[in-house]
Protein backbone atom coordinates (compact mmCIF):
# COMPACT_ATOMS: atom_id res chain seq x y z
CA UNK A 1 -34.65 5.40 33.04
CA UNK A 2 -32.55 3.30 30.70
CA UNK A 3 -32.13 6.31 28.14
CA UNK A 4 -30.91 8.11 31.36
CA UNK A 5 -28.22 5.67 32.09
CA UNK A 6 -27.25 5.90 28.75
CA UNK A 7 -26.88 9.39 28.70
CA UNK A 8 -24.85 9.63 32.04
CA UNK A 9 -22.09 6.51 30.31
CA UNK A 10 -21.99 9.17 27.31
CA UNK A 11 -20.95 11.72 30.11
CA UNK A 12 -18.47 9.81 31.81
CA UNK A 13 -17.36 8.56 28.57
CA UNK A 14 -16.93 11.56 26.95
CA UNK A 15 -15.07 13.11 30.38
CA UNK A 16 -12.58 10.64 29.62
CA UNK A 17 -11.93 11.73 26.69
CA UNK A 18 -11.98 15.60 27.37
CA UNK A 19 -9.30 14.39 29.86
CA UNK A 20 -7.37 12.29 28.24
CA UNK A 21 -7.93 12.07 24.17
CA UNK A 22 -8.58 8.57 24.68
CA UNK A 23 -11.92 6.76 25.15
CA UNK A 24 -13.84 7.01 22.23
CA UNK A 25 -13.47 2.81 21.26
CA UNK A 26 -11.10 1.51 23.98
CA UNK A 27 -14.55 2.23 26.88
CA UNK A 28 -17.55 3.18 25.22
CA UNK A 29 -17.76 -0.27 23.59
CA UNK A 30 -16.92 -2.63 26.39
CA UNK A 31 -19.03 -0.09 28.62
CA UNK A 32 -22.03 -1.12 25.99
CA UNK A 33 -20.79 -4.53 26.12
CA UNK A 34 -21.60 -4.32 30.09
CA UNK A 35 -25.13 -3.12 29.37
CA UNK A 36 -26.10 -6.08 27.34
CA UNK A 37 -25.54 -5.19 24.12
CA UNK A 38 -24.70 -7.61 21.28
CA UNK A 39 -21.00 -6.74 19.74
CA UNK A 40 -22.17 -5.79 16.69
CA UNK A 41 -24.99 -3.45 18.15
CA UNK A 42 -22.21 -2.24 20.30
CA UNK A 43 -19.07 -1.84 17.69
CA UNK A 44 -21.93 0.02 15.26
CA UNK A 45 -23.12 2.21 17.60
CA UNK A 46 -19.83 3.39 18.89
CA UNK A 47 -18.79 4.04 15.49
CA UNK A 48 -21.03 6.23 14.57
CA UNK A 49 -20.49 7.75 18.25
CA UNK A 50 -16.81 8.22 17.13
CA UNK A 51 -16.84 9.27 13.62
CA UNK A 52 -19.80 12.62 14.96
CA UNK A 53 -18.10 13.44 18.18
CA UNK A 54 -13.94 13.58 16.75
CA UNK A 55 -15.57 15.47 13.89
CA UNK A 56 -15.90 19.11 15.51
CA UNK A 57 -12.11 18.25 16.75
CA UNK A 58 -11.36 17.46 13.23
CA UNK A 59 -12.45 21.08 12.31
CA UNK A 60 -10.73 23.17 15.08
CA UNK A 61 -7.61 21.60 14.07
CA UNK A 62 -7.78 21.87 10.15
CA UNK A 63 -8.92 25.51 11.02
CA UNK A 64 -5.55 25.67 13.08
CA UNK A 65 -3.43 24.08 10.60
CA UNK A 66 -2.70 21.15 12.51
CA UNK A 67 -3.88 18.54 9.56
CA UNK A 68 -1.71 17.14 6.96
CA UNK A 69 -3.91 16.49 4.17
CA UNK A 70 -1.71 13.99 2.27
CA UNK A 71 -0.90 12.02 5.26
CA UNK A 72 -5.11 11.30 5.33
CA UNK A 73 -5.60 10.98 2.05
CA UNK A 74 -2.97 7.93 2.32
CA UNK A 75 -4.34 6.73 5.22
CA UNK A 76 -7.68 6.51 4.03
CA UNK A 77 -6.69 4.92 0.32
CA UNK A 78 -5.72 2.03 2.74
CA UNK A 79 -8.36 1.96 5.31
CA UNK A 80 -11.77 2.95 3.90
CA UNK A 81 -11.68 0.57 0.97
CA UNK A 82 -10.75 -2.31 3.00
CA UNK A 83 -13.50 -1.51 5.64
CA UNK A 84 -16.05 -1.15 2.81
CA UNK A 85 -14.57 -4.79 1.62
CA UNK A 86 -15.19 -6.14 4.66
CA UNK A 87 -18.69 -5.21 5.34
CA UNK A 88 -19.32 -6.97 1.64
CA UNK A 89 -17.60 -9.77 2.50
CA UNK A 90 -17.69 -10.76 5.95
CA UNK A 91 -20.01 -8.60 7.94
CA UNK A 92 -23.15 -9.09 5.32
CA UNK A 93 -23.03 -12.59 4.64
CA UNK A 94 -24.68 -15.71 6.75
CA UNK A 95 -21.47 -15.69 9.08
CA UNK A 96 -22.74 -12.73 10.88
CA UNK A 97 -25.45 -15.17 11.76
CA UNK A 98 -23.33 -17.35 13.33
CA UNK A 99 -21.52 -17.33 16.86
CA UNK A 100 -18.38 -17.31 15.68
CA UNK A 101 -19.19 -13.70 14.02
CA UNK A 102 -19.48 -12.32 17.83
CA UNK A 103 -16.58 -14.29 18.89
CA UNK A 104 -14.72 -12.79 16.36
CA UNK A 105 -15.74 -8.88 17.10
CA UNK A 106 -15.13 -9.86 21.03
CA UNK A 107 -11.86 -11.20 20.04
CA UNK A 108 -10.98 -8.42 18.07
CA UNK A 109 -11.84 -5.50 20.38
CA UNK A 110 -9.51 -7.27 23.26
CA UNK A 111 -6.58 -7.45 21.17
CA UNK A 112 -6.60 -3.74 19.95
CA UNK A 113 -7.39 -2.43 24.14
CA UNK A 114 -4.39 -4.51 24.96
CA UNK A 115 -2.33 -2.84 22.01
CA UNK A 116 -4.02 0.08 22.93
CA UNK A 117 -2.69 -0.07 26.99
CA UNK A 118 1.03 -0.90 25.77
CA UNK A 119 0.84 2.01 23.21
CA UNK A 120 -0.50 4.79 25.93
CA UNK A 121 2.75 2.45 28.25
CA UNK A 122 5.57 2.95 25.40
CA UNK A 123 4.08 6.03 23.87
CA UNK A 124 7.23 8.36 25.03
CA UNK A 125 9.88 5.79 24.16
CA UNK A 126 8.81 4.91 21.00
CA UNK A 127 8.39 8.55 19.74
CA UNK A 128 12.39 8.89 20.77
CA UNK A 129 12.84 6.32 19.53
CA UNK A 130 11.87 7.32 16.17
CA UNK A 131 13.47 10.49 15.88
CA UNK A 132 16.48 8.36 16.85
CA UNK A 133 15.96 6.34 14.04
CA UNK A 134 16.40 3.20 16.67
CA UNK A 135 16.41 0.63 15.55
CA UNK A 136 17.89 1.97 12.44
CA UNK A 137 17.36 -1.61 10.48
CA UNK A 138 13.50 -0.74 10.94
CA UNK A 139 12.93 2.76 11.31
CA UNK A 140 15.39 3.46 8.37
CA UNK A 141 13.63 1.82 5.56
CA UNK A 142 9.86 3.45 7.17
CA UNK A 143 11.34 6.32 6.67
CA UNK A 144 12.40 6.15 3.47
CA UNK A 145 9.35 5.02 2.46
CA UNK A 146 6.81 6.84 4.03
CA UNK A 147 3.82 6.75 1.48
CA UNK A 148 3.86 3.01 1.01
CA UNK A 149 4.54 2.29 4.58
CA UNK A 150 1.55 5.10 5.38
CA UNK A 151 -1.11 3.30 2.60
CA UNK A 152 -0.22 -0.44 4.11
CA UNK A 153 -1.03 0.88 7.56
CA UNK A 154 -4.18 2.38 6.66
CA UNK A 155 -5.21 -1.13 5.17
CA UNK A 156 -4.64 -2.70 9.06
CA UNK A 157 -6.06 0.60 10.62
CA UNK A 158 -9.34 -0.47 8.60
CA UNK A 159 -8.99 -3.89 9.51
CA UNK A 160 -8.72 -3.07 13.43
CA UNK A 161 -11.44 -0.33 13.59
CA UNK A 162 -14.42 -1.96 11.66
CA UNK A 163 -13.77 -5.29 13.84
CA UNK A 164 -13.63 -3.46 16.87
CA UNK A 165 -13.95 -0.07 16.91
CA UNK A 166 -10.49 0.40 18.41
CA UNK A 167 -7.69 2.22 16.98
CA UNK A 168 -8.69 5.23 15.27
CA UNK A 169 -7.38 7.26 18.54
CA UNK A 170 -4.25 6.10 20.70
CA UNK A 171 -3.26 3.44 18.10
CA UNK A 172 -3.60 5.05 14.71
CA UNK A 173 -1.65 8.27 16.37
CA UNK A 174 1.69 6.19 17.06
CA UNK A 175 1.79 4.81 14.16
CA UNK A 176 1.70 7.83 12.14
CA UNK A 177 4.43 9.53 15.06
CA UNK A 178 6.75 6.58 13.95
CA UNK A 179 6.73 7.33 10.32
CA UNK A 180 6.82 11.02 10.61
CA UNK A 181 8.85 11.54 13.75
CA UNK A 182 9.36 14.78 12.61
CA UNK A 183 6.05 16.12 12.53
CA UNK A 184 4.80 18.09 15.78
CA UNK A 185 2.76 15.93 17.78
CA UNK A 186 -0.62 17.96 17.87
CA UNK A 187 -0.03 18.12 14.09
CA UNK A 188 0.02 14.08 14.12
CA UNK A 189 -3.10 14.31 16.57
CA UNK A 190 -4.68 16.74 14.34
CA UNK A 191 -3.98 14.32 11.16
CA UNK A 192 -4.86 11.07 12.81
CA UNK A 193 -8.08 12.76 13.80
CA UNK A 194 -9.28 13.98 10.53
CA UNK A 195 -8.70 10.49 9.09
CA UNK A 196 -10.51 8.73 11.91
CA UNK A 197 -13.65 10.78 10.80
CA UNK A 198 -14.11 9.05 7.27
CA UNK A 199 -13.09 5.69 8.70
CA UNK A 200 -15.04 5.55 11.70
CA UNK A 201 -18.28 6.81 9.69
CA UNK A 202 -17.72 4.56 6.88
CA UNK A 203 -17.25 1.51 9.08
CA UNK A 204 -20.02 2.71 11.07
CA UNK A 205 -22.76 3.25 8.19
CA UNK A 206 -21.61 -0.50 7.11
CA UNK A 207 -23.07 -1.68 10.40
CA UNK A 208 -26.26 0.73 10.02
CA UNK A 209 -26.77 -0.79 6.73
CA UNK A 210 -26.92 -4.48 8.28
CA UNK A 211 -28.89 -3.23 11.02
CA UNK A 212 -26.88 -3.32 13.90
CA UNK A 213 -26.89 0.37 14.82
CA UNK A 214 -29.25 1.34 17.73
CA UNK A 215 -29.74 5.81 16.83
CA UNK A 216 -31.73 5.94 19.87
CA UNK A 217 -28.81 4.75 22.23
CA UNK A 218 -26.60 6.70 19.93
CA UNK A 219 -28.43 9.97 20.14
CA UNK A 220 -28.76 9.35 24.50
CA UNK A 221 -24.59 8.84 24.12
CA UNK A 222 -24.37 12.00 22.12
CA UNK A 223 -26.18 14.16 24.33
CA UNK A 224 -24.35 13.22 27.44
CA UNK A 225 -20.91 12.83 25.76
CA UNK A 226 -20.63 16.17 23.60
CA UNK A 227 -20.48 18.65 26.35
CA UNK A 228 -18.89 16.22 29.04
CA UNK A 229 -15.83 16.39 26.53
CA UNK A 230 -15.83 20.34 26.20
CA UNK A 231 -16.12 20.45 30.77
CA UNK A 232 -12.61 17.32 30.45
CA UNK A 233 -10.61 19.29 28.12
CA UNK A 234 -11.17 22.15 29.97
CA UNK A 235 -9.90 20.88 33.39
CA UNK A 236 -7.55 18.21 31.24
CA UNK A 237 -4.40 20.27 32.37
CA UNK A 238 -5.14 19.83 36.09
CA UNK A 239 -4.99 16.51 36.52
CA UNK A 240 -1.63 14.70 36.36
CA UNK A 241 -0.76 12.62 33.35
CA UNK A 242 0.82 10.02 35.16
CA UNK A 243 -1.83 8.85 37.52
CA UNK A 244 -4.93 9.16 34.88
CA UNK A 245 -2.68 6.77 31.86
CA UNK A 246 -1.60 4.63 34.74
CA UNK A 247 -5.78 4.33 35.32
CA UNK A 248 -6.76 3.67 31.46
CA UNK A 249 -3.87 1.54 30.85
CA UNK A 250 -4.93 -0.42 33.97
CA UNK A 251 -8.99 -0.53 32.57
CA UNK A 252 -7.83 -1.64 29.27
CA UNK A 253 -5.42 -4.50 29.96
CA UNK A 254 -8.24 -5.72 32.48
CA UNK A 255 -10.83 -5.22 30.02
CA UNK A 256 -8.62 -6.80 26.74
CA UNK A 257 -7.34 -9.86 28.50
CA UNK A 258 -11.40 -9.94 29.52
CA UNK A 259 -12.51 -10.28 26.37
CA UNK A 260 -9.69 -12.87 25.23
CA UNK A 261 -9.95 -15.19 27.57
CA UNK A 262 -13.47 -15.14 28.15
């Protein structure tokens, strides 16, 4: 029964994202959180959820042209070494014993689905507002130095998705649409994307090596989540944008101040 529950929150899940390109972090890890999970069991697991299902969308859009290879390969100079640093540092010494190691994850994960909800709020005015260069004492000197400014954000992209399993998606896409405002945006979806596979897998296989990855709940999530994805992009143009962000960026505020305060 349980590995039926488990497939049908992989289907609703994955719906989500079909619908919406967002839900891979932001609900499949509280939603784990709700079964009884631990939050490293939970933050593992999704992980490795994340890093298998946005690969086969990291395919269709190299295969369409929509990646920028350099952008990842900045991206991912930043994020994947600190991730691996922080699995040998923090995540595999005696303070993942402790409370405060759970506190911590729980912490993290309601910070990034409240930056998450303000992005998916703000998302239209801050991509004017970077082709606008506004404001140009900020946006002037990002763009002017991309590469750097790319490579540092990678470093806190790592940070934020191997404490929480947040920002690979929503998060790690406006960032890169503020320092390449000219770039199409399914060419910065495509991008963020194929640099959320390496990170998310990387960050992921650090929690399977301390042995907080559960494969059997993973593989339930998989099955229901892989074609629930294919029936919400399919029907993704028939539902208004308005009312289904207005929805997710009401679950996530809910859910981050959640895990803040309690």
């Amino acid at each position: 029964m349980e590995f039926v529950l488990h497939i049908l929150a992989g289907a609703v899940v994955g719906f989500a994202i079909g619908l919406s390109g967002v839900g891979g972090g932001s609900l499949m890890t509280p939603l784990l959180l709700l079964f009884g999970y631990s939050a490293p069991v939970a933050i593992g697991t999704d992980l490795l959820y994340a890093a298998i299902t946005k690969a086969g969308g990291a395919l269709s859009h190299h295969r369409r042209g929509n990646v920028d290879w350099k952008i990842v390969l900045l991206l991912a100079s930043g994020s994947i070494p600190v991730s691996i640093l922080l699995h040998g540092t923090l995540l595999n010494s005696a303070f993942q014993e402790s409370p405060e190691f759970e506190e911590l994850l729980t912490l993290s994960l309601g910070v990034m689905l409240i930056t998450t909800a303000i992005i998916l709020i703000f998302k239209d005015k801050m991509r004017s507002s970077a082709v606008e260069e506004k404001p140009e004492f900020f946006m002037q000197p990002v763009h002017r130095y991309r590469a750097a400014v790319t490579l540092v954000m990678g470093l806190l992209l790592g940070v934020c998705v191997t404490l929480s399993s947040v920002g690979a998606g929503a998060f790690g896409a406006a960032i890169l649409l503020m320092i390449y405002s000219q770039t199409t945006a399914v060419r910065i979806i495509g991008t963020d994307i194929a640099h959320a596979v390496p990170l998310t897998f990387i960050a992921g296989l650090g929690y399977l090596l301390a042995g907080y990855v559960d494969l059997m709940l993973l593989v339930s999530l998989l099955l229901g989540s892989l074609p629930a994805i294919h029936v919400g992009s399919r029907i993704s143009n028939q539902v208004p944008d308005r009312y289904l962000l207005t929805l997710l960026t009401a679950i996530l505020l809910s859910l981050g101040f959640y895990y803040i305060l309690f």
